[in-house]
PDB file of N, CA and C in Angstrom:
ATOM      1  N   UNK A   1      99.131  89.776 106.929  1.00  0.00           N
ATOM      2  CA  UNK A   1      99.091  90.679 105.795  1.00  0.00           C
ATOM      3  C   UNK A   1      99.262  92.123 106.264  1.00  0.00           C
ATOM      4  N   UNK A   2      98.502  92.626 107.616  1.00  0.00           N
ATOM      5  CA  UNK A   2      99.238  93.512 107.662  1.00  0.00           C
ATOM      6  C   UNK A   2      99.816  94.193 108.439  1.00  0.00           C
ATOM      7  N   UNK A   3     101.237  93.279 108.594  1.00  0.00           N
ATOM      8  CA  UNK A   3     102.382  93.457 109.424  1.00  0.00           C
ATOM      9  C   UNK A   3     103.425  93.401 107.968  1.00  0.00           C
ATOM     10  N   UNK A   4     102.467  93.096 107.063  1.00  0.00           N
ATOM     11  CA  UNK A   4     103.619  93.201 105.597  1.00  0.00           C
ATOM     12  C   UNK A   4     103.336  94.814 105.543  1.00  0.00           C
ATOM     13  N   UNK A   5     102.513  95.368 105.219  1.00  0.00           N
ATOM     14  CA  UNK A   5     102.065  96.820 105.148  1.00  0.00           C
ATOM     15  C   UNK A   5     102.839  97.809 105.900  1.00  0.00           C
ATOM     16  N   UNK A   6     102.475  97.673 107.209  1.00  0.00           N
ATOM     17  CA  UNK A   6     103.212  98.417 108.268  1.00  0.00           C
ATOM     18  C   UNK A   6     104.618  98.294 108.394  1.00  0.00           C
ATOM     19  N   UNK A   7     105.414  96.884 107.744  1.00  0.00           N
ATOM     20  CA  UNK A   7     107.019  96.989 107.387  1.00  0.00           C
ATOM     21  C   UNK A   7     107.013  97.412 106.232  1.00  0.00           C
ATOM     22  N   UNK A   8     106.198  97.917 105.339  1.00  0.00           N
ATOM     23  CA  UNK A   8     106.527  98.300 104.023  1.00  0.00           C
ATOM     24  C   UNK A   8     106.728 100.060 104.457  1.00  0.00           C
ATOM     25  N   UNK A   9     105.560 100.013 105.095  1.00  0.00           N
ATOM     26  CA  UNK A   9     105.482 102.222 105.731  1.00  0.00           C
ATOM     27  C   UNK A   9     106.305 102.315 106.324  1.00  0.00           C
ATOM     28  N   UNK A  10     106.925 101.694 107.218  1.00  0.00           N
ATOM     29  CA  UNK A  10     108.030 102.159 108.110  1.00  0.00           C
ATOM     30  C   UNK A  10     109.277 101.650 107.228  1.00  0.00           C
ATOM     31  N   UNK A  11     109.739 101.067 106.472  1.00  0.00           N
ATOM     32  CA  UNK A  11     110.852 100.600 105.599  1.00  0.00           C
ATOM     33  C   UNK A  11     110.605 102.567 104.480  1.00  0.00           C
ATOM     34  N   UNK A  12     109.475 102.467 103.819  1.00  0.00           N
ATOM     35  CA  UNK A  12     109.501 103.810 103.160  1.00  0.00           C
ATOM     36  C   UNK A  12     109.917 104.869 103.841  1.00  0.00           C
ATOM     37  N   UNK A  13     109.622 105.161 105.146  1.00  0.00           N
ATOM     38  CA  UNK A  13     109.651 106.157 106.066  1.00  0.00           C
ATOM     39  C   UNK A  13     111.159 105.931 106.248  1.00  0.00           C
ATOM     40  N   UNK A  14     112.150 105.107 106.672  1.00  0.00           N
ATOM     41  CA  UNK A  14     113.079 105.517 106.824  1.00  0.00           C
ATOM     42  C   UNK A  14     113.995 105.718 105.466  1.00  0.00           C
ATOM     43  N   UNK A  15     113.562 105.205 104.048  1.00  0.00           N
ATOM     44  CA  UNK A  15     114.131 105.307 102.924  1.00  0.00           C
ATOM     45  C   UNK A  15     114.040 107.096 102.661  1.00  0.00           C
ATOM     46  N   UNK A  16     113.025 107.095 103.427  1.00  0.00           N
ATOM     47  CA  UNK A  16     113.197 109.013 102.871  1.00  0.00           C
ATOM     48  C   UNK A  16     113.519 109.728 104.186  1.00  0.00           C
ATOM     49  N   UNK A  17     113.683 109.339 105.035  1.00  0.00           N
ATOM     50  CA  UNK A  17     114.670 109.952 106.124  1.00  0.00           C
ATOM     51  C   UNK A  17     116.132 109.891 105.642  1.00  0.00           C
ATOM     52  N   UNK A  18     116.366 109.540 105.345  1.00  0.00           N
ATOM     53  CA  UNK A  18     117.385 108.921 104.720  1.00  0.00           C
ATOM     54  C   UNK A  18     118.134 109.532 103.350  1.00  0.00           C
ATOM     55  N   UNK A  19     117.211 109.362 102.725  1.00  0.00           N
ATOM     56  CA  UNK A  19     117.384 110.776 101.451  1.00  0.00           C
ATOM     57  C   UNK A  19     117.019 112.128 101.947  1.00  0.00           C
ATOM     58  N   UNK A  20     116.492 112.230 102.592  1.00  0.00           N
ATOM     59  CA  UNK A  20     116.341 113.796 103.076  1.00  0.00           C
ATOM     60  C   UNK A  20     117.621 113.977 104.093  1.00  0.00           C
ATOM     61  N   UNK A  21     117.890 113.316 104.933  1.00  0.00           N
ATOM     62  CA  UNK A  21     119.465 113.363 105.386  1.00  0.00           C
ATOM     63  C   UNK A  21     120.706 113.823 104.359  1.00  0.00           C
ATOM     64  N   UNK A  22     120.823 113.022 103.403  1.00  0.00           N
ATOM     65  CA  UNK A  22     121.764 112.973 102.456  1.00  0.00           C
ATOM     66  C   UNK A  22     121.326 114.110 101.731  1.00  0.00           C
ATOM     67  N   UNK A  23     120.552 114.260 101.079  1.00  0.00           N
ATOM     68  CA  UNK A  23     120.279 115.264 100.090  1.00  0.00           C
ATOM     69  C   UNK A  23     120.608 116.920 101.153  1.00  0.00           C
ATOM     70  N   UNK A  24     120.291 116.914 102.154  1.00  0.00           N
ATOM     71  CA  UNK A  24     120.679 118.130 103.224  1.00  0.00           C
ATOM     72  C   UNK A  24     122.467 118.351 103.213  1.00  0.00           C
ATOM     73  N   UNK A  25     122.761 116.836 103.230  1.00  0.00           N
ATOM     74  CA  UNK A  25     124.496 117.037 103.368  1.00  0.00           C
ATOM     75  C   UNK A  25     124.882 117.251 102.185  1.00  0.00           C
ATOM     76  N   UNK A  26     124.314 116.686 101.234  1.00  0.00           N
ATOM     77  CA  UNK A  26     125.007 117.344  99.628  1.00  0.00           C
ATOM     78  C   UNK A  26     124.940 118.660  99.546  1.00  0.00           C
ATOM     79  N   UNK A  27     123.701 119.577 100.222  1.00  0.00           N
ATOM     80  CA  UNK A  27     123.299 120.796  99.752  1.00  0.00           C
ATOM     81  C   UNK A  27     124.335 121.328 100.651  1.00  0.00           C
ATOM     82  N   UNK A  28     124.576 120.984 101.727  1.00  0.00           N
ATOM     83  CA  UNK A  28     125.515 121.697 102.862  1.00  0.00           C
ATOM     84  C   UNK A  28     127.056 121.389 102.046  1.00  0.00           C
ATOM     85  N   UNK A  29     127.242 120.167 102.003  1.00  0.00           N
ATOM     86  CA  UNK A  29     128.742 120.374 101.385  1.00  0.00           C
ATOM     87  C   UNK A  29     128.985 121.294  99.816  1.00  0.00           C
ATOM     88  N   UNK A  30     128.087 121.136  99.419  1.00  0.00           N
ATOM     89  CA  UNK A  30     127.903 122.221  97.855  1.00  0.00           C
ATOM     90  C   UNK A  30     128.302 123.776  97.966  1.00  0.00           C
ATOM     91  N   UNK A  31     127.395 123.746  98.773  1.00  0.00           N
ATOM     92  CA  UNK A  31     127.284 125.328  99.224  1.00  0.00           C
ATOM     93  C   UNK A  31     128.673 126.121 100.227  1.00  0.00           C
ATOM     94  N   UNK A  32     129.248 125.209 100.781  1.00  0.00           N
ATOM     95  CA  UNK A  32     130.203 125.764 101.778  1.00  0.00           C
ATOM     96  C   UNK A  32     131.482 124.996 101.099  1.00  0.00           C
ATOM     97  N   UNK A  33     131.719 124.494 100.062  1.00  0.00           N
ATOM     98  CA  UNK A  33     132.390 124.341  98.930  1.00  0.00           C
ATOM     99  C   UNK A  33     132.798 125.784  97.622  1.00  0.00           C
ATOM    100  N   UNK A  34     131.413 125.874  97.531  1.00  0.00           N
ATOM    101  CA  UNK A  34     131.195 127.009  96.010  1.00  0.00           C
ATOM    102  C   UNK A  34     131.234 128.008  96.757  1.00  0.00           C
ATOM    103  N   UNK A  35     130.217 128.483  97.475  1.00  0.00           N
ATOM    104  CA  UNK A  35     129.451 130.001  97.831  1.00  0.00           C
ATOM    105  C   UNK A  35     131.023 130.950  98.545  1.00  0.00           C
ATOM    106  N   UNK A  36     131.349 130.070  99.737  1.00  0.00           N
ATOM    107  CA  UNK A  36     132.577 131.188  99.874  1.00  0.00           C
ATOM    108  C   UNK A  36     133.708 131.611  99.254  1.00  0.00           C
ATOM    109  N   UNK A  37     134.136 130.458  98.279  1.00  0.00           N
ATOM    110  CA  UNK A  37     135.103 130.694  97.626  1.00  0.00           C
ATOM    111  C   UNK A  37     134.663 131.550  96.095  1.00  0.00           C
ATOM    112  N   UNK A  38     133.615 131.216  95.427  1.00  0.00           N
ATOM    113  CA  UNK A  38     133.170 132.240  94.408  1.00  0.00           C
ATOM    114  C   UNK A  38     132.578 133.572  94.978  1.00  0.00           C
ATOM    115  N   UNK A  39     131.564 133.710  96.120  1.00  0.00           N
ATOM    116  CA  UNK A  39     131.300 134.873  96.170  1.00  0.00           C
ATOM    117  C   UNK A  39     131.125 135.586  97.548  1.00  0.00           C
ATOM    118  N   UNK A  40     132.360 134.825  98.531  1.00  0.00           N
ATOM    119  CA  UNK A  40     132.192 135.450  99.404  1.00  0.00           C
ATOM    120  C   UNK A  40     131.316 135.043 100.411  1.00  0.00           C
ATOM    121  N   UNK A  41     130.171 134.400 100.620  1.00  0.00           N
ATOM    122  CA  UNK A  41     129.300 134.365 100.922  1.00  0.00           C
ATOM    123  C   UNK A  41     129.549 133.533 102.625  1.00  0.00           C
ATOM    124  N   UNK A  42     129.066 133.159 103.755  1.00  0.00           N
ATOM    125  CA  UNK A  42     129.306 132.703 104.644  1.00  0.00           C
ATOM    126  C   UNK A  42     128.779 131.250 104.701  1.00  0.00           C
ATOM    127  N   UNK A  43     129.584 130.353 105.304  1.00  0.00           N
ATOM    128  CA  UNK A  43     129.327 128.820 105.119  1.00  0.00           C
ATOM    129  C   UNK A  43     127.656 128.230 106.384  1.00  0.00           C
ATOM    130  N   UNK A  44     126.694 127.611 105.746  1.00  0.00           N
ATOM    131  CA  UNK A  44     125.960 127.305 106.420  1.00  0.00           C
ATOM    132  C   UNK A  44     125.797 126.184 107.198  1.00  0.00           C
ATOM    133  N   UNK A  45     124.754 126.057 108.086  1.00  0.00           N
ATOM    134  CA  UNK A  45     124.593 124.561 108.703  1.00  0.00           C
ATOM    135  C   UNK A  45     123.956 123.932 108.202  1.00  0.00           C
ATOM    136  N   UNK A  46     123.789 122.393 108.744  1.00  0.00           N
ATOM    137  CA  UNK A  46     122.931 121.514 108.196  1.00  0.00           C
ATOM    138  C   UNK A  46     121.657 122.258 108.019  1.00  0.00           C
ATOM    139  N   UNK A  47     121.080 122.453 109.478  1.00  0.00           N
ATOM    140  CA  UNK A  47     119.805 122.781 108.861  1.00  0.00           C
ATOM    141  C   UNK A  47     119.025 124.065 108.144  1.00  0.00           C
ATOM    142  N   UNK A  48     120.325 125.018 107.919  1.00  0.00           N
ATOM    143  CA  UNK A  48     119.848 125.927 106.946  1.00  0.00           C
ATOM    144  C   UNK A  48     119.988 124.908 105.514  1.00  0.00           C
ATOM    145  N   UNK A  49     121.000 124.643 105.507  1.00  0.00           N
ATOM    146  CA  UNK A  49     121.029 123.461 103.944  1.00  0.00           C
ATOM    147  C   UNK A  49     119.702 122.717 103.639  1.00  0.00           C
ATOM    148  N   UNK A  50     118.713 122.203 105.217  1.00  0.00           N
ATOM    149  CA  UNK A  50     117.429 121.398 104.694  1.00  0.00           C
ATOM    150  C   UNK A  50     116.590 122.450 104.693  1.00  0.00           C
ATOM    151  N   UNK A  51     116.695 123.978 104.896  1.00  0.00           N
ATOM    152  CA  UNK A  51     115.240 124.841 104.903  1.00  0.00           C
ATOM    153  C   UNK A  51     115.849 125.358 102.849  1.00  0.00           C
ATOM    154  N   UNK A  52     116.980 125.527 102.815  1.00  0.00           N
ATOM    155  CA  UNK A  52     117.246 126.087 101.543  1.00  0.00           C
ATOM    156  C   UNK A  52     116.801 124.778 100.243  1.00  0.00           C
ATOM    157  N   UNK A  53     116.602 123.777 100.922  1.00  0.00           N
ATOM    158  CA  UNK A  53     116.130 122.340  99.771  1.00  0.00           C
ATOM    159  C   UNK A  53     114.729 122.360 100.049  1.00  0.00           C
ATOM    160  N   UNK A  54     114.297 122.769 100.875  1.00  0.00           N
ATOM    161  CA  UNK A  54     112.740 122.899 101.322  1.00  0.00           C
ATOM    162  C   UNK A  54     112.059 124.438 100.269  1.00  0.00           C
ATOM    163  N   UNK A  55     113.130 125.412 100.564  1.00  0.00           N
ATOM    164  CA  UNK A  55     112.700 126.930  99.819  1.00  0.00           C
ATOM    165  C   UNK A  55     113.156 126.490  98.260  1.00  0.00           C
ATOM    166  N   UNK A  56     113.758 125.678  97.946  1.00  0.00           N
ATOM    167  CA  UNK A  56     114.295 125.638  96.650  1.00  0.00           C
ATOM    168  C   UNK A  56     112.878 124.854  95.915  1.00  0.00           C
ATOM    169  N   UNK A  57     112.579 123.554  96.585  1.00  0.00           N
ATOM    170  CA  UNK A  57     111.578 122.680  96.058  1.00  0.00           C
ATOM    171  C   UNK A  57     110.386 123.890  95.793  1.00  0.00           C
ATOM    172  N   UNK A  58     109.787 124.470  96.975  1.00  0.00           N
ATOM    173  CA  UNK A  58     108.643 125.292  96.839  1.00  0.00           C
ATOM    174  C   UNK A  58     108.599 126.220  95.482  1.00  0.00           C
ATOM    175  N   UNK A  59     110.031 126.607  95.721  1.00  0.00           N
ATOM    176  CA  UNK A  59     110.107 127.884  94.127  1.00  0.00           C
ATOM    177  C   UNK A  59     110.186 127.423  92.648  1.00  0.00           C
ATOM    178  N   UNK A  60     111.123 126.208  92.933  1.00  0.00           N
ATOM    179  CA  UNK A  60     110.933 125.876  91.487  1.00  0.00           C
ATOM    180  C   UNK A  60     110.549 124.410  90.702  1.00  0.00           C
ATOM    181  N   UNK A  61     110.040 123.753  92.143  1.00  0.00           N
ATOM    182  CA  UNK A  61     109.920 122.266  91.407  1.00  0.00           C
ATOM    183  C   UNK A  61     107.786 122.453  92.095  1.00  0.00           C
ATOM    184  N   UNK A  62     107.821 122.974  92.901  1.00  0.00           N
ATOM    185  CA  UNK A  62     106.390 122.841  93.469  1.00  0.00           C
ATOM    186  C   UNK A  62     106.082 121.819  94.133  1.00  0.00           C
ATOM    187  N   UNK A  63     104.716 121.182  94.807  1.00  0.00           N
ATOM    188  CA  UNK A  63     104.601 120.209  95.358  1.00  0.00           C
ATOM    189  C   UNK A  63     103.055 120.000  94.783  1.00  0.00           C
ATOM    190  N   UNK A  64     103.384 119.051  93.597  1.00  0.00           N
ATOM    191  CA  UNK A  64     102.367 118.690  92.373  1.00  0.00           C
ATOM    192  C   UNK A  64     102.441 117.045  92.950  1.00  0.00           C
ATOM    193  N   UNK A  65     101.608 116.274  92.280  1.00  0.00           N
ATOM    194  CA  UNK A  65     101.650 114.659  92.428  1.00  0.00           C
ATOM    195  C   UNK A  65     102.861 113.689  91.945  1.00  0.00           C
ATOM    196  N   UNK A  66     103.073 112.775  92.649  1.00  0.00           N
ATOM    197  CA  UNK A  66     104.202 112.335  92.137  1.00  0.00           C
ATOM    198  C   UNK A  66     104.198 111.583  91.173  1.00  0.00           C
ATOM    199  N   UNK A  67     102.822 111.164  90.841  1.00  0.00           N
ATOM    200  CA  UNK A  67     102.469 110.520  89.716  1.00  0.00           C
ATOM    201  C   UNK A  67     102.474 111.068  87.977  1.00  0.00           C
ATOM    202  N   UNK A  68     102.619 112.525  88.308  1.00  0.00           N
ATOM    203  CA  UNK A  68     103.074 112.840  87.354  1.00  0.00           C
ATOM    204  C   UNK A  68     101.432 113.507  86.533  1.00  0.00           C
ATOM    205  N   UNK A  69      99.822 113.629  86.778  1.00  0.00           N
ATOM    206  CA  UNK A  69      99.122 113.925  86.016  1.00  0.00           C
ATOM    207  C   UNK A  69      98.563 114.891  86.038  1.00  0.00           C
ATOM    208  N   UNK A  70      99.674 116.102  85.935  1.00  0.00           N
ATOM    209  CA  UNK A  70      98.965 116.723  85.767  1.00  0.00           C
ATOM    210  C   UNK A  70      98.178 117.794  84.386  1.00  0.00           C
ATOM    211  N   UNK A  71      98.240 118.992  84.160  1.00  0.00           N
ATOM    212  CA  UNK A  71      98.310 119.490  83.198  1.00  0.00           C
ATOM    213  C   UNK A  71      98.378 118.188  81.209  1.00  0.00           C
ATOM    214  N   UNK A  72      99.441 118.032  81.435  1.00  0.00           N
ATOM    215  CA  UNK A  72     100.498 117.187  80.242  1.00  0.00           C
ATOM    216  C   UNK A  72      99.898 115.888  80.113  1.00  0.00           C
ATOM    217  N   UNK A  73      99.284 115.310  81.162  1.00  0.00           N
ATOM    218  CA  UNK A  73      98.484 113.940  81.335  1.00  0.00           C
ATOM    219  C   UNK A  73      97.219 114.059  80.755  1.00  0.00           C
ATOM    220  N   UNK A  74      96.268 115.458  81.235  1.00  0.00           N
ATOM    221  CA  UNK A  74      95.089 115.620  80.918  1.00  0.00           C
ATOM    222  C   UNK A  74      95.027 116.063  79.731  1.00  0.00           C
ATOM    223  N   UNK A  75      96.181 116.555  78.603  1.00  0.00           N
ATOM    224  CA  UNK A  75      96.056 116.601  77.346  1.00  0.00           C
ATOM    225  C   UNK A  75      96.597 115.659  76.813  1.00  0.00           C
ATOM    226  N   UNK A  76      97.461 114.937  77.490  1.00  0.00           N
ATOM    227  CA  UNK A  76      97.052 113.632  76.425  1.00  0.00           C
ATOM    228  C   UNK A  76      96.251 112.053  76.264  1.00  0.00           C
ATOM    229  N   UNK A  77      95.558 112.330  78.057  1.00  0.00           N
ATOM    230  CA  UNK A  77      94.139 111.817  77.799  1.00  0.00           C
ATOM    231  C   UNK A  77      93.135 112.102  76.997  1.00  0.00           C
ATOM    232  N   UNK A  78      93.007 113.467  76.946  1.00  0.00           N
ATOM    233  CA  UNK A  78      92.231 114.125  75.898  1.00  0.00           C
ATOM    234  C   UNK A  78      92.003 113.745  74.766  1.00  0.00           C
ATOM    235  N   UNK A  79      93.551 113.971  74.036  1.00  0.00           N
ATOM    236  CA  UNK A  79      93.616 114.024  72.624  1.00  0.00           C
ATOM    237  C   UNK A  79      93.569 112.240  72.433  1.00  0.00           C
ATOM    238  N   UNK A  80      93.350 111.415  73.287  1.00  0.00           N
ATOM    239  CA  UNK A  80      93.345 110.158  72.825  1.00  0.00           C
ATOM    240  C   UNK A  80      92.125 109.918  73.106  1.00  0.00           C
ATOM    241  N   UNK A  81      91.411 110.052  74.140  1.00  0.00           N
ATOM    242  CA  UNK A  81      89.669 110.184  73.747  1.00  0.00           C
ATOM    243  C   UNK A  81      88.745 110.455  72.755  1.00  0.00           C
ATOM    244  N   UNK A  82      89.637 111.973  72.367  1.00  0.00           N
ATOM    245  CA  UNK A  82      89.380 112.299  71.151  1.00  0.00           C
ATOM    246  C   UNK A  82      89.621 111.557  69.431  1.00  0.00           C
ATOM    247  N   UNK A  83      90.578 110.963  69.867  1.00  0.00           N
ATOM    248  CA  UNK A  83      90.451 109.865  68.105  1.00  0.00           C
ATOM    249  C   UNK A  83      90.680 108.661  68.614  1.00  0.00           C
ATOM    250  N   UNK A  84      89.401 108.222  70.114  1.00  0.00           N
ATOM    251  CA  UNK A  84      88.850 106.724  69.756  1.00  0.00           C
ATOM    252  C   UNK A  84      87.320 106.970  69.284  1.00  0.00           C
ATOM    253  N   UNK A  85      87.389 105.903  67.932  1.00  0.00           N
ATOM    254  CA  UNK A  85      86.022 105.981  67.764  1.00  0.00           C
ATOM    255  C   UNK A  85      85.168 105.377  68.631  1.00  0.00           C
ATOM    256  N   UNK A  86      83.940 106.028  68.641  1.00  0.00           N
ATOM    257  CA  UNK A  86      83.151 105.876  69.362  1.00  0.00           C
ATOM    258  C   UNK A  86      82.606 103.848  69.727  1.00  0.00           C
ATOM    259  N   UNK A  87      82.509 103.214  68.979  1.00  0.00           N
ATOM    260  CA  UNK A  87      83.299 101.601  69.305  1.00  0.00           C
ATOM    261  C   UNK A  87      84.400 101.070  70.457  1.00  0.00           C
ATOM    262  N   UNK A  88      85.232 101.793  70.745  1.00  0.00           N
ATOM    263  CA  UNK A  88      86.405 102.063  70.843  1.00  0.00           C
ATOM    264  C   UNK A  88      85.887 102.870  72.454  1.00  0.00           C
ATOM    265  N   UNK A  89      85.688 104.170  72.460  1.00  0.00           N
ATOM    266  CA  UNK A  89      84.686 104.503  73.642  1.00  0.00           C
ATOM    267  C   UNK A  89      83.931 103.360  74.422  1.00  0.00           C
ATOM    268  N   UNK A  90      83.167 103.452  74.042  1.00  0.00           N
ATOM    269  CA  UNK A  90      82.616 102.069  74.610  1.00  0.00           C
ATOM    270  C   UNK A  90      83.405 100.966  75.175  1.00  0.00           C
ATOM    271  N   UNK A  91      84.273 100.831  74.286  1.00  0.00           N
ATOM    272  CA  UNK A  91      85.034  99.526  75.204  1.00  0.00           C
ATOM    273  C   UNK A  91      85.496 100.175  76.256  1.00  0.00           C
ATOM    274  N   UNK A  92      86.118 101.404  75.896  1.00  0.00           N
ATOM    275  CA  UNK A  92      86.813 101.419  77.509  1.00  0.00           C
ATOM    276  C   UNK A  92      86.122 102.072  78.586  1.00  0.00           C
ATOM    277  N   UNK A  93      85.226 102.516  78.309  1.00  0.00           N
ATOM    278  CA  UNK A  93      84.030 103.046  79.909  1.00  0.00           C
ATOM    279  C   UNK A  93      83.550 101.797  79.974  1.00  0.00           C
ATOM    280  N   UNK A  94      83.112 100.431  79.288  1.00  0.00           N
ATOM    281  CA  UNK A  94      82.890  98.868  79.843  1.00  0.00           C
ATOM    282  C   UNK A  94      83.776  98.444  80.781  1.00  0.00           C
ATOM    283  N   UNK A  95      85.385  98.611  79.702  1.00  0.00           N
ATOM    284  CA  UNK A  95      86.628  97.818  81.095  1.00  0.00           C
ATOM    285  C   UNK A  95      87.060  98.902  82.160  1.00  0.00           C
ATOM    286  N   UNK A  96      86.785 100.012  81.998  1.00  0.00           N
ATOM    287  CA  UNK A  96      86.719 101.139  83.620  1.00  0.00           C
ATOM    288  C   UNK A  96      85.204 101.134  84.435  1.00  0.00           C
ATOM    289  N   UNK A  97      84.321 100.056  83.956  1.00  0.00           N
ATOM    290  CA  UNK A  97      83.359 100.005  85.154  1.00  0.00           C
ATOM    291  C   UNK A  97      83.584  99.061  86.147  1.00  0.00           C
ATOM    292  N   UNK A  98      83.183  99.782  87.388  1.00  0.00           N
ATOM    293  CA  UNK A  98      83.851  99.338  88.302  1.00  0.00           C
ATOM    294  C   UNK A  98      84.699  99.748  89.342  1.00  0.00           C
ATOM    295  N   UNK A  99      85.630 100.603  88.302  1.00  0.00           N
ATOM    296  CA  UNK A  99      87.365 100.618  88.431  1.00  0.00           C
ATOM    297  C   UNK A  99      86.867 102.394  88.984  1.00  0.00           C
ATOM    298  N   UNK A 100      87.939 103.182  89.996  1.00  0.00           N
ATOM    299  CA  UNK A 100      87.983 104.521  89.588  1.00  0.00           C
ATOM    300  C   UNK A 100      87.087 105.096  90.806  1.00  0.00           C
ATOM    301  N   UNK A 101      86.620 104.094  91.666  1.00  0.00           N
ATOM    302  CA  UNK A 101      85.398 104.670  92.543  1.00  0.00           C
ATOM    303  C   UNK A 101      83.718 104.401  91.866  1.00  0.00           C
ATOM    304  N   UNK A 102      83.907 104.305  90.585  1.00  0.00           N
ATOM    305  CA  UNK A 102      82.384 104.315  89.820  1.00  0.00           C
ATOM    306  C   UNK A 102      81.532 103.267  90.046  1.00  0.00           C
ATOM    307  N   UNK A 103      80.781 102.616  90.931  1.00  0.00           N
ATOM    308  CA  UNK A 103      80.411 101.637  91.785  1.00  0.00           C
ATOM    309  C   UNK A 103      78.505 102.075  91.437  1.00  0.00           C
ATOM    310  N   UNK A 104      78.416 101.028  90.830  1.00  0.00           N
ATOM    311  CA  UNK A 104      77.090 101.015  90.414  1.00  0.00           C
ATOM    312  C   UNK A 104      76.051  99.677  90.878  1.00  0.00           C
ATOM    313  N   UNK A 105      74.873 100.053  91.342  1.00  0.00           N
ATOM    314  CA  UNK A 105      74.452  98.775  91.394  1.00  0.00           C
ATOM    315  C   UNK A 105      74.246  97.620  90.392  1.00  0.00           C
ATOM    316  N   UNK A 106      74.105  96.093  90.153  1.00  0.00           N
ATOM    317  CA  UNK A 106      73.733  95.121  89.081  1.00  0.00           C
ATOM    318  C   UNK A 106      72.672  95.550  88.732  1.00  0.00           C
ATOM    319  N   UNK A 107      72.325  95.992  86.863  1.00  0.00           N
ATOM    320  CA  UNK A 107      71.197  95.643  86.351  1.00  0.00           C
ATOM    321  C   UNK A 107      70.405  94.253  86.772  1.00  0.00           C
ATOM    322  N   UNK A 108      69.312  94.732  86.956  1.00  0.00           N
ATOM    323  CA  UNK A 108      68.463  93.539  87.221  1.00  0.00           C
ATOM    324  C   UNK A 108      67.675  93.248  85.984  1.00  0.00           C
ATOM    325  N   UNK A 109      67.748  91.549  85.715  1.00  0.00           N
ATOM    326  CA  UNK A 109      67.138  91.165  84.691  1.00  0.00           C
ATOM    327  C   UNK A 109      65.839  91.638  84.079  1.00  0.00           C
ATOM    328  N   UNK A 110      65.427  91.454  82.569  1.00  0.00           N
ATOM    329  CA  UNK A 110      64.458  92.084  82.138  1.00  0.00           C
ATOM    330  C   UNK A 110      63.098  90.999  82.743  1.00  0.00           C
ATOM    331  N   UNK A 111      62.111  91.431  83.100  1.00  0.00           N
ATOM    332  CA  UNK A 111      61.009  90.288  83.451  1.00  0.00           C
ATOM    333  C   UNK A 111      60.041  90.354  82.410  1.00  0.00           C
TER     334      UNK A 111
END
């Protein structure tokens, strides 16, 4: 089981070597395509192409979760907390015990 794991991390690891390769050569062929012929500009190397996809991510995409929760998630967890009735509440802090890290000891029977 886990020699399945460790081919799954190293199979991921080279899937994004891999896209980070490619995505560097798109930015390099883009740029030394457009930039000198519209504005002049001087043609770069590969690895200015991966620091300019590295400065580009930082400025305008950020490095938030990839899961996606942030801000936009927590309001619309919210607003759905907010119109379960309280019935409804209950059920679901019952089927999230457990779940989430929330690790409680067994009630012990009444004597």
């Amino acid at each position: 089981m886990r020699r399945f794991w460790v081919f799954r991390g190293l199979k991921f690891l080279v899937l994004v070597a891999v896209a980070v390769a490619v995505f560097g050569l798109v930015v390099m062929g883009l740029w030394n395509w457009l930039t000198p012929a519209l504005f002049g500009w001087k043609e770069i190397s590969y690895g200015q192409a991966l620091a300019l996809l590295v400065l580009s991510k930082i400025l305008l995409g950020g490095f938030h979760r990839p899961w996606g929760f942030g801000m936009h998630g927590r309001h619309r967890m919210l607003h759905r907390w907010e119109s379960m009735t309280p019935e409804e509440r209950e059920k679901f802090r019952a089927g999230m015990h457990g779940h989430c890290g929330h690790r409680t000891a067994p009630e012990k029977p009444a004597v």
